[in-house]
C-alpha atoms as a PDB file:
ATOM      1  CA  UNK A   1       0.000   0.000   0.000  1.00  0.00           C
ATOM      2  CA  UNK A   2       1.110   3.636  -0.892  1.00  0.00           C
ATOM      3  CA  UNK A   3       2.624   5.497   1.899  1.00  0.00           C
ATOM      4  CA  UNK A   4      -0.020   8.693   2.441  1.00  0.00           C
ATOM      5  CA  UNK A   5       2.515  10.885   2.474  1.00  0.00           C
ATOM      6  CA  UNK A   6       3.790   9.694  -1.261  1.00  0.00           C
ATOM      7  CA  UNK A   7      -0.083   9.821  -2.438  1.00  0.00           C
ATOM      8  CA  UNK A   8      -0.759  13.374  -1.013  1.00  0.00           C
ATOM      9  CA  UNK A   9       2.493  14.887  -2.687  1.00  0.00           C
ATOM     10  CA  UNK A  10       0.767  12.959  -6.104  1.00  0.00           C
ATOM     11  CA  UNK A  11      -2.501  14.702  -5.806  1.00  0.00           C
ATOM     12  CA  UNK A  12      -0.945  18.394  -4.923  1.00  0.00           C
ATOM     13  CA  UNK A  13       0.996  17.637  -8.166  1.00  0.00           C
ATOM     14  CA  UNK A  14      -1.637  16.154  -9.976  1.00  0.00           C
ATOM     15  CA  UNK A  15      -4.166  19.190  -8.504  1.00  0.00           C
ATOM     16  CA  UNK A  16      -1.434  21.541  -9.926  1.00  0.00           C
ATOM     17  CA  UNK A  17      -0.947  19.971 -13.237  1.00  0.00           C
ATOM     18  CA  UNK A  18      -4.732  20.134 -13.615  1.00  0.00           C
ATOM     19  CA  UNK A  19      -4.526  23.845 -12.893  1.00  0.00           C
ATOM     20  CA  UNK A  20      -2.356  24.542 -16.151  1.00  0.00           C
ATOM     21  CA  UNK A  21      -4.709  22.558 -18.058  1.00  0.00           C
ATOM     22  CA  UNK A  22      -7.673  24.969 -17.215  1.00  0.00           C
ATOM     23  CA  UNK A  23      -5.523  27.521 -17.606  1.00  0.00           C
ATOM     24  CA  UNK A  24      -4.132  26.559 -21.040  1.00  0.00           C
ATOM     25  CA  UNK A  25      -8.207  25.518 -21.988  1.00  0.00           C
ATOM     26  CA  UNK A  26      -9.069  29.226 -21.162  1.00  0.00           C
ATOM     27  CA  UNK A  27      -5.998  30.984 -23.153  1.00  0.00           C
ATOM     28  CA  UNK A  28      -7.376  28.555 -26.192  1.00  0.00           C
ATOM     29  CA  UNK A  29     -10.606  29.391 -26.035  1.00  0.00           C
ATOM     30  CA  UNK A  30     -10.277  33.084 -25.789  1.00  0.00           C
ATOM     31  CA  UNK A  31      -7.732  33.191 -28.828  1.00  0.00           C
ATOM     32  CA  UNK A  32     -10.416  31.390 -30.672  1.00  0.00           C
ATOM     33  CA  UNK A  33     -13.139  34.201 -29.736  1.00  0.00           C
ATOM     34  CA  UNK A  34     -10.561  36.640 -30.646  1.00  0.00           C
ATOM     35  CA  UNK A  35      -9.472  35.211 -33.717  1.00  0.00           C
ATOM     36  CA  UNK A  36     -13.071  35.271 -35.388  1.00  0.00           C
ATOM     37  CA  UNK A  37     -13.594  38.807 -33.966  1.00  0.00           C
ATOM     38  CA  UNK A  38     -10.346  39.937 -35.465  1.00  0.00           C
ATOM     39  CA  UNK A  39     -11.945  38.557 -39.101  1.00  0.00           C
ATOM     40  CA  UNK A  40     -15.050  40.470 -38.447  1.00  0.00           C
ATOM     41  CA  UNK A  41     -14.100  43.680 -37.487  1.00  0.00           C
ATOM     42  CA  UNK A  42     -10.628  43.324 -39.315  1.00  0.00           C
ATOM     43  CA  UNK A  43      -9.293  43.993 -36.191  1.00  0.00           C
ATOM     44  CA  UNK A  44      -4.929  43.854 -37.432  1.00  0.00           C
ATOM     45  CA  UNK A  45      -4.407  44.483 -33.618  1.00  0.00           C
ATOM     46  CA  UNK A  46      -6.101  41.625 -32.279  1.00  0.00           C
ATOM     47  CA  UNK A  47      -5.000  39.473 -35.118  1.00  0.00           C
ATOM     48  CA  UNK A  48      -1.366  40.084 -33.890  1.00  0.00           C
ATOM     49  CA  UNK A  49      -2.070  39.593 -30.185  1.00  0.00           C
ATOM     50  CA  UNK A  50      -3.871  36.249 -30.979  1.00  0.00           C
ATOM     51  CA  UNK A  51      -0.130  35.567 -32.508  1.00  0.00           C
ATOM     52  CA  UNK A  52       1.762  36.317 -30.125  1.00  0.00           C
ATOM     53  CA  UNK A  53      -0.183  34.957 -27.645  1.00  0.00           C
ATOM     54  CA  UNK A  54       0.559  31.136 -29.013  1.00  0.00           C
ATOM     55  CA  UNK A  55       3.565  31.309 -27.586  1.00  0.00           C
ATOM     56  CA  UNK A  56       2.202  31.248 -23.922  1.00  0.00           C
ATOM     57  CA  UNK A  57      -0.184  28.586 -24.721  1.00  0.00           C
ATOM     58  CA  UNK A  58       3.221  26.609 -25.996  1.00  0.00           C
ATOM     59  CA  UNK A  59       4.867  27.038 -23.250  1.00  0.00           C
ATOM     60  CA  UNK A  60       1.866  25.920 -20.831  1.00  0.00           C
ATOM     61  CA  UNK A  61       1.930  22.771 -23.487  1.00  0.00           C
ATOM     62  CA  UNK A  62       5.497  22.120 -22.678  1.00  0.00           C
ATOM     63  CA  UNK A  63       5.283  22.913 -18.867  1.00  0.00           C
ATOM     64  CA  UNK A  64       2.471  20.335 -18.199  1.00  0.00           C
ATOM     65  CA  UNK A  65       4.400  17.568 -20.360  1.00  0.00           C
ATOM     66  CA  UNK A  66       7.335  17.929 -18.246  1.00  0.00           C
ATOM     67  CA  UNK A  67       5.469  17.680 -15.119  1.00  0.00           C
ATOM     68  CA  UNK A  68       3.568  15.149 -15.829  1.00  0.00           C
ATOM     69  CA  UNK A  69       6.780  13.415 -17.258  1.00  0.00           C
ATOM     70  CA  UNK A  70       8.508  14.037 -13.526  1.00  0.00           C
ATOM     71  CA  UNK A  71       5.400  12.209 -12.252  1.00  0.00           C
ATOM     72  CA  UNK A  72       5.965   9.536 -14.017  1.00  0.00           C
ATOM     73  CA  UNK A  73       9.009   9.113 -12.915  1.00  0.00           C
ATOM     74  CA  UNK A  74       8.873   9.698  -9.140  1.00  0.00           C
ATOM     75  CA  UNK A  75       4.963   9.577  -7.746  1.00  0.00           C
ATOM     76  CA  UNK A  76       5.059   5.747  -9.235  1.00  0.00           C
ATOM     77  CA  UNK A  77       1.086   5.659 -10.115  1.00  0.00           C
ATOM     78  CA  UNK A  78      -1.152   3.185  -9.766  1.00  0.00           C
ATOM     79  CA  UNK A  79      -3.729   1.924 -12.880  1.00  0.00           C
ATOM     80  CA  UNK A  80      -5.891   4.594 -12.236  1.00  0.00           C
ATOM     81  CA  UNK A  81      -3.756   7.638 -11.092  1.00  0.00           C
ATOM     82  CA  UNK A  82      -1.546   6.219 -14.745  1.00  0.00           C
ATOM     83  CA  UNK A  83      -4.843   6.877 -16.340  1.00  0.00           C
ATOM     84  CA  UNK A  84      -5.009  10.355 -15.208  1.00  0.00           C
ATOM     85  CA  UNK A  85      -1.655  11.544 -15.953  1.00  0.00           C
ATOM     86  CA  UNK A  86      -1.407  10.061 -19.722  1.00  0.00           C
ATOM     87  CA  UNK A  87      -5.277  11.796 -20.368  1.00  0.00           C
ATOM     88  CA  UNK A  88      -3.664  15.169 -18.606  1.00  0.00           C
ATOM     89  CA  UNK A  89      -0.972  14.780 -21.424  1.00  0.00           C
ATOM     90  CA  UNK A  90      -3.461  13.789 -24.462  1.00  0.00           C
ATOM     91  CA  UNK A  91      -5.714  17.029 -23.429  1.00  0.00           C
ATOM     92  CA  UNK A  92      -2.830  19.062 -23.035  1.00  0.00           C
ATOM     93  CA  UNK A  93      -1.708  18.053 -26.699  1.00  0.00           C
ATOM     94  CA  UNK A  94      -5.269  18.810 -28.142  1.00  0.00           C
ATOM     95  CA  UNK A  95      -5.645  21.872 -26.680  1.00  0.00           C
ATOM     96  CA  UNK A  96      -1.690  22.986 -28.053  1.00  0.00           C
ATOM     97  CA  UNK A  97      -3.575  21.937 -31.413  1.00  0.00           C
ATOM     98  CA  UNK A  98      -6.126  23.926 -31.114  1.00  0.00           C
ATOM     99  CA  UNK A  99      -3.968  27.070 -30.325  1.00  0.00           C
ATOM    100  CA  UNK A 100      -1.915  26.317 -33.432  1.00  0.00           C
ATOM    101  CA  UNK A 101      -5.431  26.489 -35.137  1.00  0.00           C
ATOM    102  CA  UNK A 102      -6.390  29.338 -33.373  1.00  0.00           C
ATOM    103  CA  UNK A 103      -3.160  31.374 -34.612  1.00  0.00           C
ATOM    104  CA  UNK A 104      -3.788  29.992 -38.065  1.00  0.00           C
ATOM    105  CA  UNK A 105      -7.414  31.779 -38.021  1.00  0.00           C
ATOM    106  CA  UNK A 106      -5.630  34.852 -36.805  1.00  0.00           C
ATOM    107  CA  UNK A 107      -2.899  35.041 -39.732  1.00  0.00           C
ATOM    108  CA  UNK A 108      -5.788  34.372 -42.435  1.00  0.00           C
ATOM    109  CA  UNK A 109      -7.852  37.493 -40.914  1.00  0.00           C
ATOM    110  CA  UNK A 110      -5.034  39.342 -41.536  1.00  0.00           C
ATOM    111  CA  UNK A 111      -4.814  38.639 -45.022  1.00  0.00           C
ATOM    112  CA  UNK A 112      -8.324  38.635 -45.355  1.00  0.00           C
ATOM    113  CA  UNK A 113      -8.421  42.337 -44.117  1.00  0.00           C
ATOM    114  CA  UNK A 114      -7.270  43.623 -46.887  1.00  0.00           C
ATOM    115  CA  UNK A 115      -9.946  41.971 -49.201  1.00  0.00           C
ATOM    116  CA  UNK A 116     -13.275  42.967 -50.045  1.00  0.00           C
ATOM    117  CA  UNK A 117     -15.637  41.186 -47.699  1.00  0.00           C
ATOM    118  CA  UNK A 118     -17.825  38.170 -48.219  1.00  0.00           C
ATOM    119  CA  UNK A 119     -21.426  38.731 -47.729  1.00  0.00           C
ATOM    120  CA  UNK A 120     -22.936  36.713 -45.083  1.00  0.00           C
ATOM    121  CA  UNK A 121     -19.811  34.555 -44.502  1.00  0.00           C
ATOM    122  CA  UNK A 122     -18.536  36.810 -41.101  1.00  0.00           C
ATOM    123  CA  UNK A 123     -21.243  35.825 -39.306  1.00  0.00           C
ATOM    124  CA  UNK A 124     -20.823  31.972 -40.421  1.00  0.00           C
ATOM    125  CA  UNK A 125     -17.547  31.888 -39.038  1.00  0.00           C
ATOM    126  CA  UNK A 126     -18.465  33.562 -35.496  1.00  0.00           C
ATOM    127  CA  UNK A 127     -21.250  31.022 -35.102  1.00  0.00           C
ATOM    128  CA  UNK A 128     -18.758  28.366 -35.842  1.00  0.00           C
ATOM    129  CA  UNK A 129     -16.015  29.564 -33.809  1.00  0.00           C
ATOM    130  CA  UNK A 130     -18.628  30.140 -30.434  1.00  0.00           C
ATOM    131  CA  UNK A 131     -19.941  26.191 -30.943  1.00  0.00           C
ATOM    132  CA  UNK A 132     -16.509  25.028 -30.830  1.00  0.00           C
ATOM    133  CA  UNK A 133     -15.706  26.854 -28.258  1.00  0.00           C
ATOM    134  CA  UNK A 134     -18.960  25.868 -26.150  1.00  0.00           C
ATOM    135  CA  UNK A 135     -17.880  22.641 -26.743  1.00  0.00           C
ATOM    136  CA  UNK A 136     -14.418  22.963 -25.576  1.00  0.00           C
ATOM    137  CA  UNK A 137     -15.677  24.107 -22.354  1.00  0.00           C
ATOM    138  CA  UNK A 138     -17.966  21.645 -22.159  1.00  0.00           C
ATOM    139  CA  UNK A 139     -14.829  18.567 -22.297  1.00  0.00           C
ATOM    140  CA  UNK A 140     -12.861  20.242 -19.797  1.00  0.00           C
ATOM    141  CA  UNK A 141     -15.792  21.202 -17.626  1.00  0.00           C
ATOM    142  CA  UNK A 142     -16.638  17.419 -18.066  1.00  0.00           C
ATOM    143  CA  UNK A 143     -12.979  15.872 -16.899  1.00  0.00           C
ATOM    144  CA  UNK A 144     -12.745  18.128 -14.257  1.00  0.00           C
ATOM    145  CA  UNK A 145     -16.152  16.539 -13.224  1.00  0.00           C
ATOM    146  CA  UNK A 146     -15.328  12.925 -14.511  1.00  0.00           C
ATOM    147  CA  UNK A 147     -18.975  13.221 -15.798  1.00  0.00           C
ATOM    148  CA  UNK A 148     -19.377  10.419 -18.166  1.00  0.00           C
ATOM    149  CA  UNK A 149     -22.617  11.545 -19.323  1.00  0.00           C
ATOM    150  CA  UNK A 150     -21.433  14.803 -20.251  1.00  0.00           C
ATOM    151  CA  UNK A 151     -18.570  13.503 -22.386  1.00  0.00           C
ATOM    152  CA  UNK A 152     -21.113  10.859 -24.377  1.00  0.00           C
ATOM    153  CA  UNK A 153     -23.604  13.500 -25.487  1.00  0.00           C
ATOM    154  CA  UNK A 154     -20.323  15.678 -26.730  1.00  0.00           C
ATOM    155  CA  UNK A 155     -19.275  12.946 -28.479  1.00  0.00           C
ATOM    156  CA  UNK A 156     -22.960  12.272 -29.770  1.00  0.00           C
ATOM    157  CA  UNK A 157     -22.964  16.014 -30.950  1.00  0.00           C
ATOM    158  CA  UNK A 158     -19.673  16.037 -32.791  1.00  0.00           C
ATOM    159  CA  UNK A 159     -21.443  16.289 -36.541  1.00  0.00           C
ATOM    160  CA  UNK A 160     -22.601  19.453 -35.612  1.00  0.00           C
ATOM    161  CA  UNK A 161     -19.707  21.510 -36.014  1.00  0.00           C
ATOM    162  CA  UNK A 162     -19.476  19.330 -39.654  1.00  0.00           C
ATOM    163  CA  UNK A 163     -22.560  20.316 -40.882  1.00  0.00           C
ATOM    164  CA  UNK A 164     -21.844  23.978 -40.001  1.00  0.00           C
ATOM    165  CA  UNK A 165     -18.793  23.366 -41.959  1.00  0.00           C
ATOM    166  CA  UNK A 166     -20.489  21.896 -45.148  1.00  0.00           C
ATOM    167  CA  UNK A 167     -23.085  24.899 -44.976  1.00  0.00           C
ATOM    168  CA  UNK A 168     -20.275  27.257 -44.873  1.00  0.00           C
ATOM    169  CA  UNK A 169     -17.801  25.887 -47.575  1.00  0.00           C
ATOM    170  CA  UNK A 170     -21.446  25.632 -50.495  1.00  0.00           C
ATOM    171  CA  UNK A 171     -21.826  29.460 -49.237  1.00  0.00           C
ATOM    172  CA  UNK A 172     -18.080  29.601 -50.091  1.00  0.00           C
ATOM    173  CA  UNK A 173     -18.818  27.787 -53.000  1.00  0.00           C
ATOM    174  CA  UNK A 174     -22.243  30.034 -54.448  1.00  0.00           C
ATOM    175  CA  UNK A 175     -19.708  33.499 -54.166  1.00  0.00           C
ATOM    176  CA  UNK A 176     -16.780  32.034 -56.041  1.00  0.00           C
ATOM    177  CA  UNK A 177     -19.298  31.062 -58.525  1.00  0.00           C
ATOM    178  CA  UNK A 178     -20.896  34.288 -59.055  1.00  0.00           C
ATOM    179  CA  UNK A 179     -17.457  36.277 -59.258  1.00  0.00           C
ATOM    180  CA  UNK A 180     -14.057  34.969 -59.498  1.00  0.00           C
ATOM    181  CA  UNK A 181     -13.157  37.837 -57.845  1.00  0.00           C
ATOM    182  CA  UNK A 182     -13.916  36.182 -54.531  1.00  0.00           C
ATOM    183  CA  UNK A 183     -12.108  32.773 -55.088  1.00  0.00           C
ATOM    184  CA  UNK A 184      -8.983  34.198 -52.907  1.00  0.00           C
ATOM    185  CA  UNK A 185     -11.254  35.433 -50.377  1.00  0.00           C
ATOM    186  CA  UNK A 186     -13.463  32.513 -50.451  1.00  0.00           C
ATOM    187  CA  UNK A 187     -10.304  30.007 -50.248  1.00  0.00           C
ATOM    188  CA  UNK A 188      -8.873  31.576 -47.096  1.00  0.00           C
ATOM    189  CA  UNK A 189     -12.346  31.613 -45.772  1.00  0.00           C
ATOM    190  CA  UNK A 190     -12.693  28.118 -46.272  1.00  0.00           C
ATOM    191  CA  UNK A 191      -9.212  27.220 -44.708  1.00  0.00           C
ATOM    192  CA  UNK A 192     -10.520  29.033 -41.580  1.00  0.00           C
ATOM    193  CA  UNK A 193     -13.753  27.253 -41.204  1.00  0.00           C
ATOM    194  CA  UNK A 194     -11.625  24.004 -41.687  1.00  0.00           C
ATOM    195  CA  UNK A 195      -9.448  24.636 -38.914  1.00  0.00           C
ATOM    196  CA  UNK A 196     -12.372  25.795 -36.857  1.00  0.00           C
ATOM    197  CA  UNK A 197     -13.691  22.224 -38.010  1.00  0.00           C
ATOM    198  CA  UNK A 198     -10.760  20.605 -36.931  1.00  0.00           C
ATOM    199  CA  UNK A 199     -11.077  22.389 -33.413  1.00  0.00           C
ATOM    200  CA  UNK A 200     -14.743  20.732 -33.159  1.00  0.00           C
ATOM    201  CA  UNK A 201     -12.091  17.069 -33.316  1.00  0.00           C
ATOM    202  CA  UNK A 202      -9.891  18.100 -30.668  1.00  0.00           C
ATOM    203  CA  UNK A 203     -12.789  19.120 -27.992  1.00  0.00           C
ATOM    204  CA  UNK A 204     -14.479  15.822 -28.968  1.00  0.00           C
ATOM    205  CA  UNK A 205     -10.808  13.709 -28.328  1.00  0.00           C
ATOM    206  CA  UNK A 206     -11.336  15.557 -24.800  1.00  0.00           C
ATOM    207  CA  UNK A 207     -14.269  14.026 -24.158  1.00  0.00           C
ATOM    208  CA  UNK A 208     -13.182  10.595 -25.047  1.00  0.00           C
ATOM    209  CA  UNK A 209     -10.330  11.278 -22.678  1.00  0.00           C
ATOM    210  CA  UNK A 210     -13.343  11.385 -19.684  1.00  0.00           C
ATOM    211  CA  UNK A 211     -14.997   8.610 -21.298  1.00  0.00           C
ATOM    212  CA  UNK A 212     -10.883   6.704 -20.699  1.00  0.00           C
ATOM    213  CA  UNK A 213     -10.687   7.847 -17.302  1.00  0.00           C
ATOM    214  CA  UNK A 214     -14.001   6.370 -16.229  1.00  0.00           C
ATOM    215  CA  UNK A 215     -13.635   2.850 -18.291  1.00  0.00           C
ATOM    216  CA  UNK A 216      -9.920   2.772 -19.199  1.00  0.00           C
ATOM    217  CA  UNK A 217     -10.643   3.096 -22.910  1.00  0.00           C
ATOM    218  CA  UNK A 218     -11.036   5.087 -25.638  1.00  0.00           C
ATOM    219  CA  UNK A 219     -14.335   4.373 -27.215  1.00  0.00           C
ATOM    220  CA  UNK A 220     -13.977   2.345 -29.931  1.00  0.00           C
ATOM    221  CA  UNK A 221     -16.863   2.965 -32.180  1.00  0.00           C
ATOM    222  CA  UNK A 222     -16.599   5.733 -35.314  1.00  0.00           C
ATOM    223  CA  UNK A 223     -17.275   8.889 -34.201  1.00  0.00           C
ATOM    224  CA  UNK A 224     -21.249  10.167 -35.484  1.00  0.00           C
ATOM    225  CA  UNK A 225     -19.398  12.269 -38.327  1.00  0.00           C
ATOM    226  CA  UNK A 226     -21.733  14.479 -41.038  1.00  0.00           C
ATOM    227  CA  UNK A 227     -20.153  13.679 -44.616  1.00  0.00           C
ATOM    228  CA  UNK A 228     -17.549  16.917 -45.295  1.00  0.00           C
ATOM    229  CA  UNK A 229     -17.495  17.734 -48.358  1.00  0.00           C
ATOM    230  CA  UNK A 230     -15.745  15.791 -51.460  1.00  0.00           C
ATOM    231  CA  UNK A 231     -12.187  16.132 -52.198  1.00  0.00           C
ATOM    232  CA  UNK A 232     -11.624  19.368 -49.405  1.00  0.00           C
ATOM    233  CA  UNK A 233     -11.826  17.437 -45.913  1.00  0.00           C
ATOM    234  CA  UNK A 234      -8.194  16.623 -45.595  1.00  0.00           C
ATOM    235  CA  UNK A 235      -7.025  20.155 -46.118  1.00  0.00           C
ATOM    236  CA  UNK A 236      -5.872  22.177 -43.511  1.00  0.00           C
ATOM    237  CA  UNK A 237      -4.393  26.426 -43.259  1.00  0.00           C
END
């Protein structure tokens, strides 16, 4: 049996570890917000901070890695506190994804900014980027809570986000059409809602992380996915 001492300096690790994932979940989700205001009020400024700003979510990335690394090594879990640590890693990896896509969204609005506006397509990608974002606080609210049941209907609701996608990329689709003017436009549009898409994926891949820590494993079954679009879901910006 553990010594109490040894298992009370894992869970004031653990606890703290835990704290940088919150805190890395809340820098991701307010780039995100920040991002898809930037493209609607081509907003250069906020583009740039969203930028900059990856670097801190990085760096939270790398700090809970190590730490949970050093855990690893010294705290000598058992099953279930093993379970914990490697889903603190695989959340801490989705959400450093998810930054990365945030910044991407952020370096398109700047281009975009400097392009004559798609009608209609603005507030597309703001109702995209809040559902995503919903639904990443949703996962983490659900590990924190080891809710099961919370984590299964986020996993249930994962086409969502992919039918928002398809309904954004034929609006992409109807401009380009009608002037090739807006192809450009309409191509780094489309790159944006993919990686908002994508985003949707990684807040899901939370969820299944709950879903491990209750049953020690990942679901199994294919996600419920809505069809993308021929010959454009594997592209990413």
């Amino acid at each position: 049996m553990k010594d109490p001492h040894i298992l009370s300096a894992f869970d004031r690790d653990l606890e703290a570890v835990q704290a940088h994932v919150l805190r890395m979940g809340g820098l991701v989700e307010q780039a995100l917000l920040d991002a898809a205001e930037a493209l609607e009020k081509r907003d250069e400024g906020l583009a740039q901070k969203v930028r900059a700003g990856d670097e801190a979510i990085d760096a939270l990335e790398q700090q809970i890695q190590s730490e949970c690394a050093r855990l690893l090594a010294l705290r000598a879990p058992t099953a279930g506190d093993l379970r914990v640590v490697l889903s603190v890693m695989r959340i801490a990896a989705a959400l450093e994804r998810a930054g990365d896509y945030a910044k991407n969204l952020a370096k398109r609005a700047l281009v975009l900014s400097n392009m004559a506006p798609l009608e209609g397509t603005s507030a597309s990608i703001q109702r995209m980027a809040r559902t995503v974002v919903l639904r990443l606080k949703e996962a983490l609210d659900a590990y924190i809570a080891q809710d099961v049941a919370v984590a299964q209907d986020i996993r249930a609701r994962d086409r969502e986000v992919d039918q928002m996608y398809n309904s954004l990329f034929r609006e992409l689709l109807t401009h380009m059409m009608e002037d090739p003017r807006n192809i450009s436009a309409a191509m780094h549009l489309h790159f944006i809602a993919k990686n908002i898409e994508r985003v949707g994926d990684h807040a899901t891949a939370i969820a299944e992380q709950v879903i491990y820590l209750a049953t020690g494993e990942v679901p199994g079954d294919e996600r419920p996915k809505a069809d993308l679009v021929p010959g454009v879901s594997t592209l990413e910006g």
